[in-house]
Protein backbone atom coordinates (compact mmCIF):
# COMPACT_ATOMS: atom_id res chain seq x y z
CA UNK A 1 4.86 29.09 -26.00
CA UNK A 2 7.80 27.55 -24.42
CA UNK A 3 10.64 29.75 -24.70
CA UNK A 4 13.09 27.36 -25.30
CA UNK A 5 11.79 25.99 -28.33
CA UNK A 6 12.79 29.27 -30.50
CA UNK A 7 16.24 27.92 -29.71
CA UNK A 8 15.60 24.80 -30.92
CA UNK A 9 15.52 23.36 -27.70
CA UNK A 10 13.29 20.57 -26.91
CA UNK A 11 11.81 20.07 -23.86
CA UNK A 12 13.28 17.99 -20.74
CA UNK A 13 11.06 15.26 -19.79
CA UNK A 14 11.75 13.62 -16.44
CA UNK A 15 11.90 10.12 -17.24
CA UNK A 16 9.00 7.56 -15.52
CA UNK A 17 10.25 5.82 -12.08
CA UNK A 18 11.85 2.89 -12.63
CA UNK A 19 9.33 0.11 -11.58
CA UNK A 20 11.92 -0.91 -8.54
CA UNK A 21 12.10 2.73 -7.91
CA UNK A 22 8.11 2.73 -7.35
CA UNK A 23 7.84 0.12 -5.06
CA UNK A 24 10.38 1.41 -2.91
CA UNK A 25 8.59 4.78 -2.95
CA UNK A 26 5.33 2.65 -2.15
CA UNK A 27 6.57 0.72 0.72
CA UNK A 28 7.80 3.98 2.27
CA UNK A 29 4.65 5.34 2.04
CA UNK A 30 3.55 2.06 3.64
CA UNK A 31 5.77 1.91 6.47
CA UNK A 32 4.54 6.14 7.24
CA UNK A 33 0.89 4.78 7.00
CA UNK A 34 2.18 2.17 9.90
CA UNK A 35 3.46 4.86 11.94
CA UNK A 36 0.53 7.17 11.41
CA UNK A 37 -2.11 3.79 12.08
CA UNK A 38 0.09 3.69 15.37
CA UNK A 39 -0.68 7.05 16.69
CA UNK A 40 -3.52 7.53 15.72
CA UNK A 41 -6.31 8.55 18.42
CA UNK A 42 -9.07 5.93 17.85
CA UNK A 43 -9.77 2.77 16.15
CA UNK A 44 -11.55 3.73 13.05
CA UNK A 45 -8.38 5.92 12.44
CA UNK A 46 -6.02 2.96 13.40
CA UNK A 47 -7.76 0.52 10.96
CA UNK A 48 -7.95 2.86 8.49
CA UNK A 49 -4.51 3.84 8.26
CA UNK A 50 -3.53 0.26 8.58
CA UNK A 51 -5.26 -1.12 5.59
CA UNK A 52 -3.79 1.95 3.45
CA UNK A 53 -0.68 1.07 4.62
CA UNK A 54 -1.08 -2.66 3.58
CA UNK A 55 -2.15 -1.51 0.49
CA UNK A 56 0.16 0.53 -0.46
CA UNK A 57 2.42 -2.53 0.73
CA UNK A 58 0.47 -4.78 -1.97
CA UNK A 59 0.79 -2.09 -4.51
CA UNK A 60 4.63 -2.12 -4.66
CA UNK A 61 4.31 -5.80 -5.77
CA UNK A 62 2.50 -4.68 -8.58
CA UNK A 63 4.43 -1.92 -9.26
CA UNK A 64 7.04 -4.84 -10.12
CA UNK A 65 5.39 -7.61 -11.45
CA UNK A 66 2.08 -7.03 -13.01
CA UNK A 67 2.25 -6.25 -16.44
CA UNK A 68 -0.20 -3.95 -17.89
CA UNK A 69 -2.60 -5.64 -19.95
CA UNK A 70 -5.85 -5.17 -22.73
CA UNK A 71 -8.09 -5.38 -20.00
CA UNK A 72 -8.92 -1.50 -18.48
CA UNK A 73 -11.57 -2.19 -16.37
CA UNK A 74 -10.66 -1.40 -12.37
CA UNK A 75 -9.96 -4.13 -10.37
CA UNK A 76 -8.74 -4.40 -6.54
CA UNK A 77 -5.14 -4.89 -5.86
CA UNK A 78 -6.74 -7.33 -3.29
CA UNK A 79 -7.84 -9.23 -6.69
CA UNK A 80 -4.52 -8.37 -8.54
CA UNK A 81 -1.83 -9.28 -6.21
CA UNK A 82 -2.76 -13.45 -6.18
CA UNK A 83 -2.13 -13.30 -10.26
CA UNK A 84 1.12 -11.59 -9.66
CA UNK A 85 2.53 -13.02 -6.59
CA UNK A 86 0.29 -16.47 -5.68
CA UNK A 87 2.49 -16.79 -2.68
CA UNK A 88 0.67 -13.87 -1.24
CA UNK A 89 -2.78 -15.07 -1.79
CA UNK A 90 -3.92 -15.65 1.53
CA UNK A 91 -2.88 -12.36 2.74
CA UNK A 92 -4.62 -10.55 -0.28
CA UNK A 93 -7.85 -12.54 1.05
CA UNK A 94 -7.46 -11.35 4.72
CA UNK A 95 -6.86 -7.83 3.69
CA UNK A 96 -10.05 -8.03 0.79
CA UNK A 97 -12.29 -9.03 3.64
CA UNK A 98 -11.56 -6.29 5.59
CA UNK A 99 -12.15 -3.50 2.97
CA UNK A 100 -16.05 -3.06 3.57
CA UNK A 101 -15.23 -2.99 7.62
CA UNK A 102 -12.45 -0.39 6.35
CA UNK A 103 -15.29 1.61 4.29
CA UNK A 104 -17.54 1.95 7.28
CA UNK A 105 -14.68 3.24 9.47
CA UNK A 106 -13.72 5.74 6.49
CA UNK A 107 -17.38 6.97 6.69
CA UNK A 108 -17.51 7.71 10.18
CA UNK A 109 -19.06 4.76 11.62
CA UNK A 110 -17.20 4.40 15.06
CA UNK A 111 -18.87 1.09 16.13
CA UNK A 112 -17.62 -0.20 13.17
CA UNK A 113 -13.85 -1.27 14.51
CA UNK A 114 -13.22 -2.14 18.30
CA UNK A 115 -10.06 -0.54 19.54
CA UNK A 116 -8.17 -4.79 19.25
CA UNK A 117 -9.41 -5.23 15.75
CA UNK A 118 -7.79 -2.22 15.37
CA UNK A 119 -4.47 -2.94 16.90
CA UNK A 120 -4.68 -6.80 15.64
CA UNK A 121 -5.25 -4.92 12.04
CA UNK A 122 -1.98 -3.10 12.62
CA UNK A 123 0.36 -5.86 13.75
CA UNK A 124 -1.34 -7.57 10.70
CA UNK A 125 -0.21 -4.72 8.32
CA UNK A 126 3.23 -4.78 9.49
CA UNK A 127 3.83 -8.19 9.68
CA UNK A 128 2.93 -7.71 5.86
CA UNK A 129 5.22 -4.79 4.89
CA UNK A 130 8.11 -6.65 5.91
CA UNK A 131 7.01 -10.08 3.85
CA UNK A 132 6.52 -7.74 0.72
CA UNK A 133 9.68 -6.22 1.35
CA UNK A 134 11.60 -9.27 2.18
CA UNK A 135 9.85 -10.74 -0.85
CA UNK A 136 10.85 -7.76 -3.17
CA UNK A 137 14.38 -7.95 -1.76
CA UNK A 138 13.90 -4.03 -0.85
CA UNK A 139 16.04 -3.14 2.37
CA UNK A 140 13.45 -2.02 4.95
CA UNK A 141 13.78 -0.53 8.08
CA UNK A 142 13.17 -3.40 11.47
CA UNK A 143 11.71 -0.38 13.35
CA UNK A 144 8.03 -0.40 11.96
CA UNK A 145 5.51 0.40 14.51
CA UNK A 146 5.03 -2.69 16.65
CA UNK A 147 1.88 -2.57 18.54
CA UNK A 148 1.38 -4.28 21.98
C-alpha cells in the first residue's frame, strides 16, 4: 500500500519527456556511441558502435515527427525515417544496407568489417549526427569524433 494514499495523497507521476526533450537525449546518446565507435579496439566494434550511433541519430527524428499510428507491427527506423523526414531518404538507405553487415559484426564474425569500412562507417555516422541535428535545430557539439 502506498503510504501516502491514507492521507489522501495521490501519487506523483513524473510527466513523459517532452518529444524535443527525447531527441536531444537521443542524439547525446548518439554523439557517446561516436566517441565509443572511435576508440574502440577493432573494426567489428567500430562499425558496430557506429551504426548504433546513427541510429540512435535517426531515432531522434522520430522522436519528433512520427506520429504514432493504428499500425503496431515493428518496423525499422531505416523504413520509418523516409515517411517522416523524405529529405533523409538516401541516408536511411545507406544505413538499411548496412544493418545485415552490422548483424554479422554483432555476432562475432571478424571478417565481416575491414578496419576502412569501419572508419568510412564512422565518418559516415557523424557526418549524419550533425545533419539530424542541424535538421532538428538541436545545438550540438562540433567536436564529434572525426576519424582520419
Amino acid at each position: 500500500m502506498d503510504p501516502r494514499s491514507h492521507r489522501g495523497l495521490t501519487p506523483v507521476r513524473r510527466p513523459a519527456l517532452s518529444c524535443r526533450q527525447a531527441a536531444v537525449d537521443l542524439l547525446a546518446a548518439s554523439g557517446r556511441g561516436l566517441a565509443e565507435a572511435a576508440t574502440a579496439p577493432t573494426p567489428t566494434e567500430r562499425y558496430v558502435a557506429a551504426h548504433l550511433a546513427a541510429l540512435r541519430a535517426a531515432a531522434a527524428v522520430l522522436a519528433t515527427r512520427a506520429r504514432p499510428g493504428r499500425d503496431r507491427r515493428p518496423r525499422s527506423v531505416w523504413v520509418l525515417l523516409p515517411q517522416v523526414a523524405p529529405e533523409l531518404v538516401e541516408w536511411a538507405e545507406f544505413f538499411a544496407a548496412g544493418a545485415a553487415k552490422r548483424a554479422a559484426a554483432e555476432a562475432g564474425i571478424t571478417r565481416a568489417v575491414s578496419a576502412r569500412e569501419a572508419d568510412d562507417l564512422l565518418r559516415d555516422a557523424t557526418t549524419f549526427l550533425q545533419l539530424v541535428a542541424t535538421t532538428l535545430r538541436v545545438p550540438h557539439q562540433t567536436a564529434f569524433p572525426l576519424v582520419g
